[in-house]
N, C-alpha and C. Protein backbone atom coordinates (compact mmCIF):
# COMPACT_ATOMS: atom_id res chain seq x y z
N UNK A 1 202.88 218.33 41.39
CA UNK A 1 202.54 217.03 40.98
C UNK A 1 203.06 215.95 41.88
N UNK A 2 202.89 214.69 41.17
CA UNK A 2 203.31 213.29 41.98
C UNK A 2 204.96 213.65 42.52
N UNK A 3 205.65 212.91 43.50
CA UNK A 3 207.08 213.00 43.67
C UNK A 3 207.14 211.20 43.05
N UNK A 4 208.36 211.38 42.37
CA UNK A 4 208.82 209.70 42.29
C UNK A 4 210.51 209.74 42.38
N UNK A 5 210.80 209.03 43.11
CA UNK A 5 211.73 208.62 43.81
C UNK A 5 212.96 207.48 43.16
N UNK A 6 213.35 207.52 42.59
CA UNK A 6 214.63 206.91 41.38
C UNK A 6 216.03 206.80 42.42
N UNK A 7 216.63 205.98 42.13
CA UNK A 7 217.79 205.40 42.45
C UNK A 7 219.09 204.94 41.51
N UNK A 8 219.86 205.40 42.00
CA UNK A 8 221.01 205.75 40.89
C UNK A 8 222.52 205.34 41.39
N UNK A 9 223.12 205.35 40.75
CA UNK A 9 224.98 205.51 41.11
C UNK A 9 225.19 207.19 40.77
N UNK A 10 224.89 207.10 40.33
CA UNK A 10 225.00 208.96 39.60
C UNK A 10 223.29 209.59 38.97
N UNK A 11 223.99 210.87 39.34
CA UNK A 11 222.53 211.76 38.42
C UNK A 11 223.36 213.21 37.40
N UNK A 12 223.10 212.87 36.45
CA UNK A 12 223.28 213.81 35.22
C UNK A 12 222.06 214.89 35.18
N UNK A 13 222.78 216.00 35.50
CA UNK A 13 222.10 217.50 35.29
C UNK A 13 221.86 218.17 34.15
N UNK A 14 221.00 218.16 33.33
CA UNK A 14 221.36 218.75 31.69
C UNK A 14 219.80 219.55 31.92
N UNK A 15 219.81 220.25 32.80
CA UNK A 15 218.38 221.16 32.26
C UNK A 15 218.63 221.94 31.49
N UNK A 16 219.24 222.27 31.04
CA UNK A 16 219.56 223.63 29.84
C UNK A 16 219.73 225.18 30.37
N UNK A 17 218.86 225.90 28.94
CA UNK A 17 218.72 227.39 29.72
C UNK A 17 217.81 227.86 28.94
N UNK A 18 216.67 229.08 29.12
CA UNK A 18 215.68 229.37 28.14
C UNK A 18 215.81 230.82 28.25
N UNK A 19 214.94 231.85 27.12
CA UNK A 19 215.59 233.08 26.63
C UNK A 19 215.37 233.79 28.42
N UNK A 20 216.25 234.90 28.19
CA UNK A 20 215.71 235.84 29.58
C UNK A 20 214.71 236.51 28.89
N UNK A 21 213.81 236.71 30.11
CA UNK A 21 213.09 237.93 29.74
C UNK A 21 212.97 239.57 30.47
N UNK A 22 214.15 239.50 30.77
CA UNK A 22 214.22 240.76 32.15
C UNK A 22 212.35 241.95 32.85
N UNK A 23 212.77 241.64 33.67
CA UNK A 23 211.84 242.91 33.99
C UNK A 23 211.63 244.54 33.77
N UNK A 24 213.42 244.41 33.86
CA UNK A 24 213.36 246.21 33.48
C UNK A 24 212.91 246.66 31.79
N UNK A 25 212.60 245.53 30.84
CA UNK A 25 212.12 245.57 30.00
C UNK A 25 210.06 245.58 29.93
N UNK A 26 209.62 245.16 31.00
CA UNK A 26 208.39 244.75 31.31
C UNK A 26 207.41 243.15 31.48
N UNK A 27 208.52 242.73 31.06
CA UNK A 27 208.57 241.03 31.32
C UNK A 27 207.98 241.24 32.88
N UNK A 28 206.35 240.37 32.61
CA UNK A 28 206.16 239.77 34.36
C UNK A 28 207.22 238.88 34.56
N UNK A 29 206.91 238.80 36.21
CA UNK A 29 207.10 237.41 36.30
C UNK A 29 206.91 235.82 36.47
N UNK A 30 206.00 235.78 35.53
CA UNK A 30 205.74 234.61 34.88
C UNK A 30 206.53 234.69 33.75
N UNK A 31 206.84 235.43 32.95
CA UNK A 31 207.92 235.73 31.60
C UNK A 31 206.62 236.24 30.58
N UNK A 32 205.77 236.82 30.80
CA UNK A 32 204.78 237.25 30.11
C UNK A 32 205.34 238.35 29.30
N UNK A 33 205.42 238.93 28.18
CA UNK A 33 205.72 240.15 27.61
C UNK A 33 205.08 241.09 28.14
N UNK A 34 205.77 242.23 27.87
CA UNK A 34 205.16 243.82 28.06
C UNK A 34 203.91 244.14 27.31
N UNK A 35 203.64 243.57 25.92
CA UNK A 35 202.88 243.78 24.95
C UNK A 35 202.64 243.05 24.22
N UNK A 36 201.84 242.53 23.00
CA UNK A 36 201.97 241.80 22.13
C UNK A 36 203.18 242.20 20.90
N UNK A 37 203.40 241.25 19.92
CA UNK A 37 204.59 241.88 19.36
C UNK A 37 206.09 241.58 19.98
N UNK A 38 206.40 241.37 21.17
CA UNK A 38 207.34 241.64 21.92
C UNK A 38 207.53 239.68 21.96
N UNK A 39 208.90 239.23 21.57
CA UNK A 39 209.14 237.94 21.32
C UNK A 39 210.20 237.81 22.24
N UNK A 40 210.73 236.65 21.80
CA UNK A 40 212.12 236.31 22.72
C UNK A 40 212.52 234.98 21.16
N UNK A 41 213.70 234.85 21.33
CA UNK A 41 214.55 233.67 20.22
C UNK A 41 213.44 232.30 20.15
N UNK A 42 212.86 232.13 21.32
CA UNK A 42 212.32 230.97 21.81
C UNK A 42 210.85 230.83 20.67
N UNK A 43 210.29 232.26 20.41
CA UNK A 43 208.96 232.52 19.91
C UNK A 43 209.26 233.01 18.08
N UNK A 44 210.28 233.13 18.15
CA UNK A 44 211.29 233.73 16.76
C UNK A 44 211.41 232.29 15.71
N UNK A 45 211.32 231.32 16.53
CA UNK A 45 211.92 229.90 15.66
C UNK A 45 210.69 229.89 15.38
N UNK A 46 209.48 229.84 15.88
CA UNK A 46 208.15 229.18 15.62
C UNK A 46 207.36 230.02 14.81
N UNK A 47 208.27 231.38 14.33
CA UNK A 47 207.31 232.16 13.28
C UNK A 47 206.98 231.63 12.07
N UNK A 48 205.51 231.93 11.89
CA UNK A 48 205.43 231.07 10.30
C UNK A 48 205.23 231.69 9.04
N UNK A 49 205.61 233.48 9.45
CA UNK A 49 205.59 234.11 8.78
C UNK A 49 206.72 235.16 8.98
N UNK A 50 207.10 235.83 8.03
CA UNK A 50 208.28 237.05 8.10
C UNK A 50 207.62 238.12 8.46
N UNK A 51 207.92 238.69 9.49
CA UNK A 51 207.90 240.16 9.43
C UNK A 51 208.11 241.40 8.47
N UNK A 52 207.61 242.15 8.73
CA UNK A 52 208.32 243.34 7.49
C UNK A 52 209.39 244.38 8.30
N UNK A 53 209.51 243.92 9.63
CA UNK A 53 210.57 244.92 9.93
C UNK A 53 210.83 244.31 11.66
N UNK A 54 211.83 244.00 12.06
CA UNK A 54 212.31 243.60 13.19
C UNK A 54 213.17 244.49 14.47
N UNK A 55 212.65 244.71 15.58
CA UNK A 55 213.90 245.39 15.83
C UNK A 55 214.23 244.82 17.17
N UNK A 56 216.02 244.55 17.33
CA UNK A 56 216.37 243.66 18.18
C UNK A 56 216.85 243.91 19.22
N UNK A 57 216.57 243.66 20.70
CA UNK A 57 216.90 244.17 21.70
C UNK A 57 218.34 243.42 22.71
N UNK A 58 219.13 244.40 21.78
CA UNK A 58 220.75 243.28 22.26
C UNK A 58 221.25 242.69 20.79
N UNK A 59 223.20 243.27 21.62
CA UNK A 59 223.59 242.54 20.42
C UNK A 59 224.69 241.38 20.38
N UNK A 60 224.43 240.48 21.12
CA UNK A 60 225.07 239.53 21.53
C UNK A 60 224.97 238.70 20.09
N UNK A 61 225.11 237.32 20.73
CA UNK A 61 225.75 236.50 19.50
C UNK A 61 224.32 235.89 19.08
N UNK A 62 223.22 236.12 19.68
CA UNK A 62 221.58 235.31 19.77
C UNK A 62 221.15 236.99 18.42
N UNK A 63 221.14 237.66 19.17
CA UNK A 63 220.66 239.40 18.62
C UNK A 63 221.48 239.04 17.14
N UNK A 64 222.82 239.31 16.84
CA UNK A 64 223.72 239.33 15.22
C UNK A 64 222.88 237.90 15.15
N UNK A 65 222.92 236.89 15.37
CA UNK A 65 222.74 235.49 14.39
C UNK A 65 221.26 236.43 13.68
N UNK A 66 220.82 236.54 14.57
CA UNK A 66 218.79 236.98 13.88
C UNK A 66 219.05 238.04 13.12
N UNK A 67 219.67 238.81 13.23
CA UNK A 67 219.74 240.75 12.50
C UNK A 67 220.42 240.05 11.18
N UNK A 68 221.28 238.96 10.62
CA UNK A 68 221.65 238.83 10.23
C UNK A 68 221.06 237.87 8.82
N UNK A 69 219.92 236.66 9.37
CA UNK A 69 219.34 235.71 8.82
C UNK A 69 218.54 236.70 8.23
N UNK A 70 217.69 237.75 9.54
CA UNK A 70 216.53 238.41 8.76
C UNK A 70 216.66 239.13 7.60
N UNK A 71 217.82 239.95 8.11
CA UNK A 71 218.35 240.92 6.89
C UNK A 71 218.47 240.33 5.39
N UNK A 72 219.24 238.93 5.61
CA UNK A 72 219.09 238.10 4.29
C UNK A 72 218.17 238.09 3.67
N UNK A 73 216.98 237.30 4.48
CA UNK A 73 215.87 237.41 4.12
C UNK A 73 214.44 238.47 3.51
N UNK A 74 215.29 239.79 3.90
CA UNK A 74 214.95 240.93 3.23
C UNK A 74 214.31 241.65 4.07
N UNK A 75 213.70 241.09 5.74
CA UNK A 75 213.26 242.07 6.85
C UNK A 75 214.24 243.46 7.10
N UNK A 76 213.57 244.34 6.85
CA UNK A 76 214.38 245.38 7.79
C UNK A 76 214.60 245.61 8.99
N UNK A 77 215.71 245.37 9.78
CA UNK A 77 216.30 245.05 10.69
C UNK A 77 217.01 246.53 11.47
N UNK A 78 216.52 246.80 12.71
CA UNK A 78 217.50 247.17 13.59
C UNK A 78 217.47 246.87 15.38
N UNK A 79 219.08 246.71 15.23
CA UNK A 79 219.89 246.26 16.54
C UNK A 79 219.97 247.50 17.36
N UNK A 80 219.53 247.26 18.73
CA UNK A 80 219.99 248.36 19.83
C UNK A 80 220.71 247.58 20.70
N UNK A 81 221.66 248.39 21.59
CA UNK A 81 222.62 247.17 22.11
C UNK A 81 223.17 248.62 23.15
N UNK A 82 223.12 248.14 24.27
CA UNK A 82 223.21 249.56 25.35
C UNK A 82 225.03 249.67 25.65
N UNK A 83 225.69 248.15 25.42
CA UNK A 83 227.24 248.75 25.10
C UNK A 83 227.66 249.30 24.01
N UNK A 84 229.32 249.62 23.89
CA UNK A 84 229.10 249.79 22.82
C UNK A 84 229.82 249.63 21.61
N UNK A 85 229.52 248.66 21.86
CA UNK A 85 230.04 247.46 20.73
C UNK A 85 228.93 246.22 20.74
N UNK A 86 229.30 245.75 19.44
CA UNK A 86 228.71 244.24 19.45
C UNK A 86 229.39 243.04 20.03
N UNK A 87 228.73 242.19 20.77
CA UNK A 87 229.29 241.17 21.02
C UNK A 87 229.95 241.51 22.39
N UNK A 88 229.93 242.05 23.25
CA UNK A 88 230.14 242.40 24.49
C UNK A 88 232.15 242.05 24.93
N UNK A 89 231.55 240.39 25.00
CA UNK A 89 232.88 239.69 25.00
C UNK A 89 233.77 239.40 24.21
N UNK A 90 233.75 239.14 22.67
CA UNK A 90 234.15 239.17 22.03
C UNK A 90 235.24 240.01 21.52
N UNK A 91 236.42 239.54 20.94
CA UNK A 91 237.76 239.99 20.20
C UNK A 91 236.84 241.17 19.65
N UNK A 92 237.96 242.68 19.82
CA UNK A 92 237.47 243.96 19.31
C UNK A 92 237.31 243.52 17.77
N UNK A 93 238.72 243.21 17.01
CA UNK A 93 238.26 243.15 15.80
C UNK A 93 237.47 242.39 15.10
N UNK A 94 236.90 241.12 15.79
CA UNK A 94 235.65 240.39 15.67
C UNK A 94 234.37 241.42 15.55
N UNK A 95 233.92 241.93 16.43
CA UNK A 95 233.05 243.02 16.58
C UNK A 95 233.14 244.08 15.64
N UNK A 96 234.23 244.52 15.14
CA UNK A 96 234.49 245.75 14.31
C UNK A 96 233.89 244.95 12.79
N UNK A 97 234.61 243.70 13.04
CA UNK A 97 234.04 243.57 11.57
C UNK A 97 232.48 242.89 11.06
N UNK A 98 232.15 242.41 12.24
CA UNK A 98 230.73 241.99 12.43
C UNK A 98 230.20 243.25 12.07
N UNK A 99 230.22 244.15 12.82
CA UNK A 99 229.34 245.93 12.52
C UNK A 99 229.31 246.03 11.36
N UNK A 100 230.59 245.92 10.41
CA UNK A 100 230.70 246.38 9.29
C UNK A 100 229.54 245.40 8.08
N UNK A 101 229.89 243.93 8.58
CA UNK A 101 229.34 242.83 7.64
C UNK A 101 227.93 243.16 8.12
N UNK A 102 227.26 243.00 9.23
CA UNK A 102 225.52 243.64 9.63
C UNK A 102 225.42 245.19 8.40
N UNK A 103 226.33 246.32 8.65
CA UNK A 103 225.66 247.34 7.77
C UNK A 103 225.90 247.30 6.66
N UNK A 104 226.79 246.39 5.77
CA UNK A 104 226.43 246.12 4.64
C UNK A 104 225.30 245.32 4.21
N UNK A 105 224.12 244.65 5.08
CA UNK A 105 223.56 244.17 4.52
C UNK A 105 222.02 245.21 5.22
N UNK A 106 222.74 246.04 5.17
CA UNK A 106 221.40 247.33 5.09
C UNK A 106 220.90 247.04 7.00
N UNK A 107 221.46 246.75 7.93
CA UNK A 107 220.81 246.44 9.61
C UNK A 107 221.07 247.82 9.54
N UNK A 108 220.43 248.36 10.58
CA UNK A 108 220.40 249.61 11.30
C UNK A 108 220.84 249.56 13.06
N UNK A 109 222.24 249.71 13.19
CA UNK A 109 223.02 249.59 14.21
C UNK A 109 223.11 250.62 15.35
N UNK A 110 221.93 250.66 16.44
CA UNK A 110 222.23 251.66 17.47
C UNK A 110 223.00 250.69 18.51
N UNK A 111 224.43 251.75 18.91
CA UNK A 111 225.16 251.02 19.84
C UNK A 111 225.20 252.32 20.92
N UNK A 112 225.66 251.49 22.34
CA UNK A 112 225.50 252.56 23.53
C UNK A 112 224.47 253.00 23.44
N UNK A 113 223.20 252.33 23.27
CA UNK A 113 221.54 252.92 23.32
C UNK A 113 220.71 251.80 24.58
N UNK A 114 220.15 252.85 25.30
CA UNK A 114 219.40 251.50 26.21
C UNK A 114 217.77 251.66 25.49
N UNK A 115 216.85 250.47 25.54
CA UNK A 115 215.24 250.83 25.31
C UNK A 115 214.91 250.76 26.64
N UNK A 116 214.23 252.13 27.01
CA UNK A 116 213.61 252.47 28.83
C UNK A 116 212.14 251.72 28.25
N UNK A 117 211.60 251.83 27.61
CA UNK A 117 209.80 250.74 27.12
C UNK A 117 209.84 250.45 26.24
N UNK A 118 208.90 249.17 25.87
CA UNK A 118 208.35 248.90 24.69
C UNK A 118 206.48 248.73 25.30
N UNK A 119 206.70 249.47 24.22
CA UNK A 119 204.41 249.57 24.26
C UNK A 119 204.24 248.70 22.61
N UNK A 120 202.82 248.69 22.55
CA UNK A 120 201.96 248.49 21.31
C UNK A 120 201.17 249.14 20.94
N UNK A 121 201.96 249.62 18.92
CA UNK A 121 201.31 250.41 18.73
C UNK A 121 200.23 249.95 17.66
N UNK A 122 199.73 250.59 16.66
CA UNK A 122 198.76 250.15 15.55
C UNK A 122 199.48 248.98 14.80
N UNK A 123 200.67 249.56 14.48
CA UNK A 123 201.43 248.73 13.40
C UNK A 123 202.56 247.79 14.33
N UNK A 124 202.43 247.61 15.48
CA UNK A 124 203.64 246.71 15.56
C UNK A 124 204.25 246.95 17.18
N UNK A 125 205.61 247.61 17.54
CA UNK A 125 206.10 247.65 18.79
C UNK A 125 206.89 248.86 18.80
N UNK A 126 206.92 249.88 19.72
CA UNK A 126 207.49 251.05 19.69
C UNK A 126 207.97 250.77 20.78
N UNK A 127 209.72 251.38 20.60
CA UNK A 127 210.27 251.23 21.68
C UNK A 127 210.86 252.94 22.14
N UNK A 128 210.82 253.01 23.58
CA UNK A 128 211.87 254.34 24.03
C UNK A 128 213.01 254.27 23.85
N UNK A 129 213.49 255.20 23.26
CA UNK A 129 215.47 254.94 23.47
C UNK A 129 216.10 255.70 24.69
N UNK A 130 217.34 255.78 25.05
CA UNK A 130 217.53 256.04 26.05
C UNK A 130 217.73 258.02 25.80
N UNK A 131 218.42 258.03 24.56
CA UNK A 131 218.51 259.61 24.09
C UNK A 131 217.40 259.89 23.87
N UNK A 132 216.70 259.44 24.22
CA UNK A 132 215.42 260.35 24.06
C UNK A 132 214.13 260.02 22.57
N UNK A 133 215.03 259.34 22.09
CA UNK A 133 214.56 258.92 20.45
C UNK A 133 213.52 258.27 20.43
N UNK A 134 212.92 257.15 19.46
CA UNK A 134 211.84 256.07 19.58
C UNK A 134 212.40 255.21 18.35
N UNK A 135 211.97 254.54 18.56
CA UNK A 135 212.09 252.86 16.92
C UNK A 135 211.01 252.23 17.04
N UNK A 136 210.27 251.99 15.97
CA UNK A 136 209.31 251.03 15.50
C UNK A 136 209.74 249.71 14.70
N UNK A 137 209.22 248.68 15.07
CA UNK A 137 209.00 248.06 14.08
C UNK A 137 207.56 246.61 14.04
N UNK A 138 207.54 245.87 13.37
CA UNK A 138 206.46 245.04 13.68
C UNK A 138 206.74 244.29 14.46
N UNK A 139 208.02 243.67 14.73
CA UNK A 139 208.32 242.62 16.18
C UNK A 139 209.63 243.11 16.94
N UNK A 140 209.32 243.01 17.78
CA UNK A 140 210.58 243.48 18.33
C UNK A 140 210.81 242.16 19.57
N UNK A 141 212.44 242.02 19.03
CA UNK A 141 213.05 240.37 19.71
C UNK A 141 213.97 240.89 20.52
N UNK A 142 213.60 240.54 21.58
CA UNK A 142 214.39 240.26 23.15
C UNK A 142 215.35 239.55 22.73
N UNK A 143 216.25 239.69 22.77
CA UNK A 143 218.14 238.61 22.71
C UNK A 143 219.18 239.00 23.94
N UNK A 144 218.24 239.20 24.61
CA UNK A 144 219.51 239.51 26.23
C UNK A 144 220.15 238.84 26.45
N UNK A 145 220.21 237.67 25.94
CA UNK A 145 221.01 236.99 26.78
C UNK A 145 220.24 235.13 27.20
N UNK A 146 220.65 234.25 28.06
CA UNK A 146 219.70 233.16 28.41
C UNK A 146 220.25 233.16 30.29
N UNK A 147 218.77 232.79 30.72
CA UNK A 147 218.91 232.25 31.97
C UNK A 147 218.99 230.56 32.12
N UNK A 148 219.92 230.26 32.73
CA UNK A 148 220.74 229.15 33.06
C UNK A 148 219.04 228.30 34.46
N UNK A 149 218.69 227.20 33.81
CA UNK A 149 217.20 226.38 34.35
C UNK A 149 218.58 225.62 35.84
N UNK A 150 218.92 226.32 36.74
CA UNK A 150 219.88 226.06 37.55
C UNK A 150 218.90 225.81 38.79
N UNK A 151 217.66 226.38 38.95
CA UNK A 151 217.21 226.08 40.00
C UNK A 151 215.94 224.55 40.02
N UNK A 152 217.00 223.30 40.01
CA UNK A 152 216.52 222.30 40.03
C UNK A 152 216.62 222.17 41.54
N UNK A 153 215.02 221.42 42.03
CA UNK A 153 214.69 220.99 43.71
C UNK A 153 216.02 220.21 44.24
N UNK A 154 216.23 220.65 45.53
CA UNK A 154 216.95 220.04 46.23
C UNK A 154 218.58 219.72 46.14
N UNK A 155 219.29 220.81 44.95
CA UNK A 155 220.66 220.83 44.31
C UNK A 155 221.45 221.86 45.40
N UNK A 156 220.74 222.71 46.06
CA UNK A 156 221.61 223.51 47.14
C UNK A 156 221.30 222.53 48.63
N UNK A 157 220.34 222.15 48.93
CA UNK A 157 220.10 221.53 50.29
C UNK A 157 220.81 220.23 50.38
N UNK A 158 221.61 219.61 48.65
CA UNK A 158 223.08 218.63 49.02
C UNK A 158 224.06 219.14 48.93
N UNK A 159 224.08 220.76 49.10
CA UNK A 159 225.38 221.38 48.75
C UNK A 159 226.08 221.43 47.54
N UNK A 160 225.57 221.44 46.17
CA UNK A 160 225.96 221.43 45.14
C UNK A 160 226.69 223.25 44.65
N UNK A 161 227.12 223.65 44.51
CA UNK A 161 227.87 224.61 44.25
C UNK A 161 227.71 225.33 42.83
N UNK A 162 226.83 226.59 42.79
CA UNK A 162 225.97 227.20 42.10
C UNK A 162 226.35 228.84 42.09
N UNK A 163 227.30 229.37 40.99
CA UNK A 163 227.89 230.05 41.24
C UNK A 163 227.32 231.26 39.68
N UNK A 164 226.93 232.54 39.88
CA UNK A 164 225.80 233.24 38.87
C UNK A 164 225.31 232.14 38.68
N UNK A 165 224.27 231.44 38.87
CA UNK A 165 223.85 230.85 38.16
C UNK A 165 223.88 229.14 37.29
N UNK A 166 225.23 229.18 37.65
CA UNK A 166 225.68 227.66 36.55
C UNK A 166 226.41 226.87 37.49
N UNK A 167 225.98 225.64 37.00
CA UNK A 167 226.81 224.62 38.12
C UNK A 167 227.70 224.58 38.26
N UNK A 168 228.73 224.52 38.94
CA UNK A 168 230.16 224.33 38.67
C UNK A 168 230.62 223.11 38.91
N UNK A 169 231.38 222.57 37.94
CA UNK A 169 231.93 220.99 37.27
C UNK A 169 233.10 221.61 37.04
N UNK A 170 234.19 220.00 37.34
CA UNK A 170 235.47 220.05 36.59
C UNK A 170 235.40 219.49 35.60
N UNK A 171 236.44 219.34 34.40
CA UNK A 171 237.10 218.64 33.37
C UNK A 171 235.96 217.56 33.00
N UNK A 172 235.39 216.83 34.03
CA UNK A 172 235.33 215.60 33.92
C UNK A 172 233.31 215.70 34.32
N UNK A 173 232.79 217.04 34.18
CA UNK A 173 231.34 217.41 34.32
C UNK A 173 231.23 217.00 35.82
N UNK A 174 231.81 216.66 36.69
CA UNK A 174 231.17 216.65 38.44
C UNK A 174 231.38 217.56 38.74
N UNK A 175 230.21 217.88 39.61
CA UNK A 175 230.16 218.96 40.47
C UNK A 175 230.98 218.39 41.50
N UNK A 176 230.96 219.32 42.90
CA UNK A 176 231.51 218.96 43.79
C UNK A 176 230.88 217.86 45.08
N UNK A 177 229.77 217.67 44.31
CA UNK A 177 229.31 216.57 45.23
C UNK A 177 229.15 215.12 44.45
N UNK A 178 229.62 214.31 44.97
CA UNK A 178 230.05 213.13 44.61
C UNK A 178 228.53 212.50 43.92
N UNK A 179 228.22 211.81 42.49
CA UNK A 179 227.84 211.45 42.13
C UNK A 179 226.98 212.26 41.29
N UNK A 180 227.45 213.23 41.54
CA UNK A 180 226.32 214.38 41.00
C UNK A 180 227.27 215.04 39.59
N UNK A 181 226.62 214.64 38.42
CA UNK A 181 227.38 215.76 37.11
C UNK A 181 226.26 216.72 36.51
N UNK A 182 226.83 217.40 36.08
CA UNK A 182 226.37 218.24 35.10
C UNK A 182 226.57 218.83 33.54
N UNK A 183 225.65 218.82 32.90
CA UNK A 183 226.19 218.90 31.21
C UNK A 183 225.49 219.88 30.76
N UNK A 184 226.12 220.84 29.73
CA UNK A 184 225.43 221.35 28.76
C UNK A 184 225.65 223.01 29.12
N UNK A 185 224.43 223.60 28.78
CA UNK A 185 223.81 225.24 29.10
C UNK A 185 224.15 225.44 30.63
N UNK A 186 223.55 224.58 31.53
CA UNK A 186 223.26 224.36 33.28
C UNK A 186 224.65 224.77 33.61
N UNK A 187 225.25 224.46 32.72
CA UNK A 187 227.26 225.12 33.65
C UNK A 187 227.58 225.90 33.28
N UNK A 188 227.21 226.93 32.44
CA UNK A 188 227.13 228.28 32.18
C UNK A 188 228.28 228.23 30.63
């Protein structure tokens, strides 16, 4: 499109971050799914209907918030999560007791499981497990994780300092180039 050209004392960076959609899952790259059925958090808010059965790929803190609402809500729910534990980073006994509070409310918890595909089947999304197994359900939600919208034009060619991914700011949100801050998701 058009370029327009703005003038400033400073420029504030707040692009955010939007769901990943990895490839080794079948995500083009455009972020197209593998199949129909196959969501991300982003496509999860805008449902206008419940599923009858969910199954979630990752069990980070995006993966438990959803396994958790749905389950309330009475979807049958299961989490695959290729470490093995929930919550990756998270305090062990945080995680221990998250597992416990998810299978009391009836989730179905595969941990140390990778999904090698997801296809489409009659009823919904079948996924491969890594033992060899399979899981169905009617949607199956991507929660890997989020990619950091870091590649804004012209932020490396002033030398701005971009490290996995996220800007790097001190205390005070500047990056290391003078006039330049950053806020939010964008700093990882």
């Amino acid at each position: 499109g058009d370029v327009c050209e703005l003038i400033g004392d400073a420029l504030l960076i707040a692009s955010g971050s939007e769901a990943a959609r990895p490839a080794w899952l079948g995500f083009a790259p455009d972020g197209t799914p593998p199949c129909d059925g196959v969501i991300t958090s982003d496509e999860a808010l805008k449902l206008q209907t419940l599923p009858e059965s969910v199954l979630i790929v990752g069990g980070g803190y995006i993966g438990c918030e959803f396994a958790s609402m749905w389950a309330d809500l009475g979807v049958k729910v299961t989490v695959v999560e290729m470490l093995g534990t929930l919550m990756g980073d998270a305090d062990e006994d945080v995680a221990v007791e998250l597992l416990r509070a998810l299978k009391r409310k009836r989730v179905k918890v595969l941990l140390g499981t990778k999904i090698e595909k997801l296809s489409r089947t009659n009823s919904g999304v079948a996924a491969e497990l890594s033992e060899g197994s399979a899981a169905e359900a009617q949607v199956a939600l991507v929660a890997v994780g989020r990619k950091l919208n870091s590649d804004v034009d012209g932020l490396s060619a002033v030398g701005v300092e971009i490290e996995k991914g996220a800007l790097m700011v001190n205390e005070h949100c500047r990056t290391n180039v003078e006039g330049i801050y950053a806020a939010g998701d964008v700093t990882g």
